[in-house]
Each structure stands twice: as C-alpha cells, then as structure tokens.
PDB file of N, CA and C in Angstrom:
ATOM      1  N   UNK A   1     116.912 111.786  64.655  1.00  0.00           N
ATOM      2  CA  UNK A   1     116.333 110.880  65.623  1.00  0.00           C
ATOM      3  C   UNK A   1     115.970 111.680  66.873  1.00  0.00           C
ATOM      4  N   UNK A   2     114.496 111.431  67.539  1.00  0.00           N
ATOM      5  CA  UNK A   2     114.281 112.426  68.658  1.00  0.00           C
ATOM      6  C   UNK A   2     115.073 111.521  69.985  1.00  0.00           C
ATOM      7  N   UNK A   3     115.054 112.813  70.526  1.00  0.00           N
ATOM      8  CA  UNK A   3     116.295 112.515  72.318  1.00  0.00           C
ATOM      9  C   UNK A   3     115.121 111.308  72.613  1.00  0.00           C
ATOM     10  N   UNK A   4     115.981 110.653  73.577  1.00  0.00           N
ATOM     11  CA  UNK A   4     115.511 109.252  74.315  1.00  0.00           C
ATOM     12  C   UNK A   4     114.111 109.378  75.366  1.00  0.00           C
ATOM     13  N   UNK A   5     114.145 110.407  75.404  1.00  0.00           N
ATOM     14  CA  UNK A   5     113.170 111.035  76.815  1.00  0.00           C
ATOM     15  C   UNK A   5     111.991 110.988  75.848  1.00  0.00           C
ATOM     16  N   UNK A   6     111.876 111.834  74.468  1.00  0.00           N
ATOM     17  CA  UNK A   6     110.595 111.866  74.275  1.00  0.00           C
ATOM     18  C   UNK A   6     109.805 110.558  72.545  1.00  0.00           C
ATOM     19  N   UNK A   7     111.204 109.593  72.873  1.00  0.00           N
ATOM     20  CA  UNK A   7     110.831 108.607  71.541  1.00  0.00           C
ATOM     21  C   UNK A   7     109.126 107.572  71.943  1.00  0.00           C
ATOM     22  N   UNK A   8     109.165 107.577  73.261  1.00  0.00           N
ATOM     23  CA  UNK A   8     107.979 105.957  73.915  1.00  0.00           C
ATOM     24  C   UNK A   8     107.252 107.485  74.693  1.00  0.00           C
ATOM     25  N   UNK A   9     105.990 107.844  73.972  1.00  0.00           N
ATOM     26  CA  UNK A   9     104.796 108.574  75.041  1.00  0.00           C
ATOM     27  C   UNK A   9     104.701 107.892  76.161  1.00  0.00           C
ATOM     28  N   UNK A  10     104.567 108.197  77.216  1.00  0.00           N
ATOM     29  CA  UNK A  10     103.841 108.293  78.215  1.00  0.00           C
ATOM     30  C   UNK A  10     102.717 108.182  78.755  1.00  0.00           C
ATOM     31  N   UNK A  11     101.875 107.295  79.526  1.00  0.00           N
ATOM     32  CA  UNK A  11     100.386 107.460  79.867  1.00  0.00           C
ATOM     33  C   UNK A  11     100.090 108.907  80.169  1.00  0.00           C
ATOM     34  N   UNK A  12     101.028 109.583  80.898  1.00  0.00           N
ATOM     35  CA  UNK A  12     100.556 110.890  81.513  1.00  0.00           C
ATOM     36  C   UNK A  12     100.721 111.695  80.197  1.00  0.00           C
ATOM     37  N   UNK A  13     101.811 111.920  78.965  1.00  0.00           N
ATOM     38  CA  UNK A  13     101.154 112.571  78.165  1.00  0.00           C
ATOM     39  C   UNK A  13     100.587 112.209  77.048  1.00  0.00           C
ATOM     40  N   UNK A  14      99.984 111.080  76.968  1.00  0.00           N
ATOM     41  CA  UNK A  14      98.973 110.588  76.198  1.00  0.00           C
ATOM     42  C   UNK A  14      98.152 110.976  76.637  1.00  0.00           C
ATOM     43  N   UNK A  15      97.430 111.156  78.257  1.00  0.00           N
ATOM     44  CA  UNK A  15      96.331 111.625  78.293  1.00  0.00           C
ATOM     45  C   UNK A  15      95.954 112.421  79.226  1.00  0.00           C
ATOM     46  N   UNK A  16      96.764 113.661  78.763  1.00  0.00           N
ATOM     47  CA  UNK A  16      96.809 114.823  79.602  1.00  0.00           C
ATOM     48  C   UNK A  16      97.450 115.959  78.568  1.00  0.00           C
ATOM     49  N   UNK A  17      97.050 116.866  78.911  1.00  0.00           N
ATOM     50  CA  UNK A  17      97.455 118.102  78.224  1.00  0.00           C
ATOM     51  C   UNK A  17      98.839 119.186  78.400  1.00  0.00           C
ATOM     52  N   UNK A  18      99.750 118.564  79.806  1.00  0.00           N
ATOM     53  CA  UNK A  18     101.041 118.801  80.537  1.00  0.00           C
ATOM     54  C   UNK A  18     101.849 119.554  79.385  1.00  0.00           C
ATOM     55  N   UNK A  19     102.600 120.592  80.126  1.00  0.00           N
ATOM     56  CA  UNK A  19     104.213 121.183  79.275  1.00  0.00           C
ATOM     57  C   UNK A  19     104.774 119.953  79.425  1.00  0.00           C
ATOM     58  N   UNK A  20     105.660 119.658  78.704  1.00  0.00           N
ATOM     59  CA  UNK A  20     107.370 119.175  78.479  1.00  0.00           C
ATOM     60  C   UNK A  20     107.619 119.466  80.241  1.00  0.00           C
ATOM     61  N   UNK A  21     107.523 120.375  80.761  1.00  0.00           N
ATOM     62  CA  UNK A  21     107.837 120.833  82.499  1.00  0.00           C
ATOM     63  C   UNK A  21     107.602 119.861  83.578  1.00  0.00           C
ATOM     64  N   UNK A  22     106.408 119.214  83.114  1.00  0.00           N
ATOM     65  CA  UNK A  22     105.483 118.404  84.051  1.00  0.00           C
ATOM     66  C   UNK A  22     106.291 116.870  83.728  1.00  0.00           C
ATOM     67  N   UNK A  23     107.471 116.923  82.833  1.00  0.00           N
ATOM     68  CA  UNK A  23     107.344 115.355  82.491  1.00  0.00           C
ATOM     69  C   UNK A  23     107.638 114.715  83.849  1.00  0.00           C
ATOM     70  N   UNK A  24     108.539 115.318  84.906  1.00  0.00           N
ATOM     71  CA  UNK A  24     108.710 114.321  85.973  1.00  0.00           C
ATOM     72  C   UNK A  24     107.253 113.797  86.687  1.00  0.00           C
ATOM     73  N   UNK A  25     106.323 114.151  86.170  1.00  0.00           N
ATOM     74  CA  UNK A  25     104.913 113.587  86.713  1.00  0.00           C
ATOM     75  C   UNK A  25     104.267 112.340  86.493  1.00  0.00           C
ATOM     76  N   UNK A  26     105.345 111.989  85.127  1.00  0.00           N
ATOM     77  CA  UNK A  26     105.141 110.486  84.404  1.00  0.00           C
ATOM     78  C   UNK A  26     106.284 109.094  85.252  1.00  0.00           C
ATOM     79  N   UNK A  27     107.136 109.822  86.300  1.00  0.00           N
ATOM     80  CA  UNK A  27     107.987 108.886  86.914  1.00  0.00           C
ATOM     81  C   UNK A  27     107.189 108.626  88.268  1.00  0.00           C
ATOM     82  N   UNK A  28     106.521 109.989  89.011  1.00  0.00           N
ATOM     83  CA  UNK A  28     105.400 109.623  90.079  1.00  0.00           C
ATOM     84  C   UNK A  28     104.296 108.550  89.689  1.00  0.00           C
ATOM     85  N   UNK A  29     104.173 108.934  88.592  1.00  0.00           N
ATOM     86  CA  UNK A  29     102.787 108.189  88.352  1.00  0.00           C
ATOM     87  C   UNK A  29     103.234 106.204  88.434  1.00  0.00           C
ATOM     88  N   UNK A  30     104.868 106.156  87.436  1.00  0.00           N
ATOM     89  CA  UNK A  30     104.977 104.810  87.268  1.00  0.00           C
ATOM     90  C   UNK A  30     104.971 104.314  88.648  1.00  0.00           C
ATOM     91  N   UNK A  31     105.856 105.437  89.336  1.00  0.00           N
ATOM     92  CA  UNK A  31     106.143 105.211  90.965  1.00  0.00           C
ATOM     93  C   UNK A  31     104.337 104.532  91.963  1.00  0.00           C
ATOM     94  N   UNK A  32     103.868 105.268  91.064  1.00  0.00           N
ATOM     95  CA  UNK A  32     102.644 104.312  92.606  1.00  0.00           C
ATOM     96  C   UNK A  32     102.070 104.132  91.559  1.00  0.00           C
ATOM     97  N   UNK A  33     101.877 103.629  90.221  1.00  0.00           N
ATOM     98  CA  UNK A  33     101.658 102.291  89.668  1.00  0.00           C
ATOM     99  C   UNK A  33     101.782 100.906  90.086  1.00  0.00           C
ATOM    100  N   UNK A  34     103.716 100.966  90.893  1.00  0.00           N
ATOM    101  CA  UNK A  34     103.995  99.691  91.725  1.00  0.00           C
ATOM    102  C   UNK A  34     103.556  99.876  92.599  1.00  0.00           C
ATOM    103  N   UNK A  35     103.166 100.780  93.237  1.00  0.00           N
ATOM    104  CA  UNK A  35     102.852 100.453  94.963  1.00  0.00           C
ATOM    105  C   UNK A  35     101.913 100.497  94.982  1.00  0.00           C
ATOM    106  N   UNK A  36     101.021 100.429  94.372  1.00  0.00           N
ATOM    107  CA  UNK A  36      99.388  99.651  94.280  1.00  0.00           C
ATOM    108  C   UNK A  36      99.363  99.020  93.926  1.00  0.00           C
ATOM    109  N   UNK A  37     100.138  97.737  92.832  1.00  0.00           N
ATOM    110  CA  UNK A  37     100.500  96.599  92.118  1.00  0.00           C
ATOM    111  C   UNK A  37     100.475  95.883  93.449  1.00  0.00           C
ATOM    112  N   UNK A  38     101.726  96.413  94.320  1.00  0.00           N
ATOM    113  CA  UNK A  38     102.309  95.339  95.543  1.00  0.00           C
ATOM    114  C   UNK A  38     101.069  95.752  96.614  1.00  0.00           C
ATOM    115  N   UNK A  39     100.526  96.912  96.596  1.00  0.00           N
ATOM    116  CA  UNK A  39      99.649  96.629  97.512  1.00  0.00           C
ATOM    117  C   UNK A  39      98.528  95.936  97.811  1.00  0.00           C
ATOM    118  N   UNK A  40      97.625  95.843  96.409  1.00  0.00           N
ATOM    119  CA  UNK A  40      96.564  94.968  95.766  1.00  0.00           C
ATOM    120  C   UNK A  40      97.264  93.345  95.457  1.00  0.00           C
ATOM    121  N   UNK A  41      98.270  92.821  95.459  1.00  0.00           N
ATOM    122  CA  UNK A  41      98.975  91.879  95.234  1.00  0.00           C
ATOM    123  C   UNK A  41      98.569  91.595  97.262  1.00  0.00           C
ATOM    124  N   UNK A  42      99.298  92.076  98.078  1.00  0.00           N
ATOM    125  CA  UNK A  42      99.356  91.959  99.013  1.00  0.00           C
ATOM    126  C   UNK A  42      98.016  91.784  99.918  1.00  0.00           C
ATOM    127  N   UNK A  43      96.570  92.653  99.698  1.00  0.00           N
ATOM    128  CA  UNK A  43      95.994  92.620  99.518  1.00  0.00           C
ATOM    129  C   UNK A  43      94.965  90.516  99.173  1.00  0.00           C
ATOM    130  N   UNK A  44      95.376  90.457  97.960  1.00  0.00           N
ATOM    131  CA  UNK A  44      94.683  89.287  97.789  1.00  0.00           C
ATOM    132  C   UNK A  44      94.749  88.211  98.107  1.00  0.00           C
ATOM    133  N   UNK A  45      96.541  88.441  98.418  1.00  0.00           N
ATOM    134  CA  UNK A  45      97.314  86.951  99.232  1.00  0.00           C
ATOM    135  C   UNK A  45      96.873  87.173 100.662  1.00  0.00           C
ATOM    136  N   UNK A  46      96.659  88.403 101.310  1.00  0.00           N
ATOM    137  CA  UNK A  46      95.744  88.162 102.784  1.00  0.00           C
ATOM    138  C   UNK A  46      94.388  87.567 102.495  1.00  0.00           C
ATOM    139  N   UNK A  47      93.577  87.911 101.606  1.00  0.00           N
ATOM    140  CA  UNK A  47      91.996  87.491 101.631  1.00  0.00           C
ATOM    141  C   UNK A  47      91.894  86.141 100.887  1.00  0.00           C
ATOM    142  N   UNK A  48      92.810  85.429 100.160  1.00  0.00           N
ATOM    143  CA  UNK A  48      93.127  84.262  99.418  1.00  0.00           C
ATOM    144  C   UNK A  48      93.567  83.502 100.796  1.00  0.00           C
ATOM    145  N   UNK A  49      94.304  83.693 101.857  1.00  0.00           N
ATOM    146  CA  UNK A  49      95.318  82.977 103.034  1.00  0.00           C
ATOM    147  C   UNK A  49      93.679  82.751 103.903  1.00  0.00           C
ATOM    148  N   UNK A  50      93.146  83.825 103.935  1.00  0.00           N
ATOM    149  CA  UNK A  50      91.367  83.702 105.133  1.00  0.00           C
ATOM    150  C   UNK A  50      90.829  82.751 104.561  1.00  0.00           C
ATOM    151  N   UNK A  51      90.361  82.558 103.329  1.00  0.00           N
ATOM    152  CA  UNK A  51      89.328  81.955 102.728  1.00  0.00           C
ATOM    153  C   UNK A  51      90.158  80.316 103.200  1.00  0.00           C
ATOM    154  N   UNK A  52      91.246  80.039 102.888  1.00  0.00           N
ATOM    155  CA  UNK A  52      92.024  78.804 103.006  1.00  0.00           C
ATOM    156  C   UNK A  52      91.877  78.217 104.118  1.00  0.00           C
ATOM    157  N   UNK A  53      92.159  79.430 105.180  1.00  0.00           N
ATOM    158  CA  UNK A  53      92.529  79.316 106.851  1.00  0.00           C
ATOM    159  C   UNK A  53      90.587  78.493 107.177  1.00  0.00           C
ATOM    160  N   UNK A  54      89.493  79.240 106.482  1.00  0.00           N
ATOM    161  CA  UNK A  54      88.285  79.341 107.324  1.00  0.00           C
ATOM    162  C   UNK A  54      87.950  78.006 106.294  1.00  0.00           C
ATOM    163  N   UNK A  55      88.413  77.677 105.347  1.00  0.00           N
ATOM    164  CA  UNK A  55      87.982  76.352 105.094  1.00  0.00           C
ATOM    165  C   UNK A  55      88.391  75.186 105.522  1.00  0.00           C
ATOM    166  N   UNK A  56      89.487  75.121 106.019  1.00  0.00           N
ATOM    167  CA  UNK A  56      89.925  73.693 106.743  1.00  0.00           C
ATOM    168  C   UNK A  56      89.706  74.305 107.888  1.00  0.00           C
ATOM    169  N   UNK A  57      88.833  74.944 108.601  1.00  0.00           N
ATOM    170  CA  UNK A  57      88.524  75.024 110.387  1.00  0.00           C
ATOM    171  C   UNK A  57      89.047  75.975 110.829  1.00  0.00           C
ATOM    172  N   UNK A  58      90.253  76.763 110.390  1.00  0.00           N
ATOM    173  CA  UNK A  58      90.814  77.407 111.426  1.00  0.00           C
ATOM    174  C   UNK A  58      90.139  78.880 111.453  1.00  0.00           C
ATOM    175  N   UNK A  59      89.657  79.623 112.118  1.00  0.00           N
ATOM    176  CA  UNK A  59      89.064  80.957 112.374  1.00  0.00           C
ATOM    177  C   UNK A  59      89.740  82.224 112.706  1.00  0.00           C
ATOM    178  N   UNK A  60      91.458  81.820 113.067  1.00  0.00           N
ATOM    179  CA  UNK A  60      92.472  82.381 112.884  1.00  0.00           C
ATOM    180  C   UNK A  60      93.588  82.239 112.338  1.00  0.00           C
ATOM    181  N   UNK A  61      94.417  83.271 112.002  1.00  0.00           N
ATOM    182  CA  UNK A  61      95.517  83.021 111.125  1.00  0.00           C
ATOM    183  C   UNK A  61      96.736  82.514 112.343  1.00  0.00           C
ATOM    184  N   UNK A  62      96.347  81.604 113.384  1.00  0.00           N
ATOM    185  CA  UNK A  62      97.634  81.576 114.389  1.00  0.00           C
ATOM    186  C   UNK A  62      97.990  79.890 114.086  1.00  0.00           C
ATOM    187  N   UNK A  63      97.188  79.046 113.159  1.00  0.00           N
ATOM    188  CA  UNK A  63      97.132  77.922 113.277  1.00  0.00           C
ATOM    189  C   UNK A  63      97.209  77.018 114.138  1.00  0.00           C
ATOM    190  N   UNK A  64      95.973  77.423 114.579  1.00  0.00           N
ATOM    191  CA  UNK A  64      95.841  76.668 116.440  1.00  0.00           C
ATOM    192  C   UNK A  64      94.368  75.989 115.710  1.00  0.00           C
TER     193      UNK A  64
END
C-alpha cells in the first residue's frame, strides 16, 4: 500500500512537472485556494448588499 502522502494526486502534481521536493507547494496552493474562496465570497456579499441598499433608496451603506 503506498504512504498516505502520495495515495490522492494533487492539482499541483497533476499538472505540473515538480520533484517529490516541491510537494509542500500543493499545501500553499490549497492555502490561497481559501483565501480567494473567502475573498470572492466577501467580495459578492459587498456588491449583492449595494445592489439591495440602491434599490430600496438608500445611496449609502449607513442606512440613513
């Protein structure tokens, strides 16, 4: 049975040509996978909150 590290490929070495050396490059990558998830998440709930705000009247987000 192969070690645990290399049983589930990887996006990075599925499609990349990397040593075995480089594998910590596949934990960066998952790493700002999420933080563009939450940032684009974050992202749409601001421009989803405008569109809401500028349709019932308000022109700012202070709800005045």
């Amino acid at each position: 049975m192969p070690e645990s590290n290399t049983r589930l490929p990887s996006s990075t070495a599925a499609a990349s040509t990397l040593s075995p050396d480089w594998r910590l490059l596949a934990s960066f990558e998952a790493a700002n996978g999420i933080i563009m998830f939450g940032w684009t998440t974050a992202l749409i709930v601001a421009y989803v909150q405008r569109i809401v705000l500028h349709s019932h009247g308000h022109d700012d987000a202070s709800g005045s």
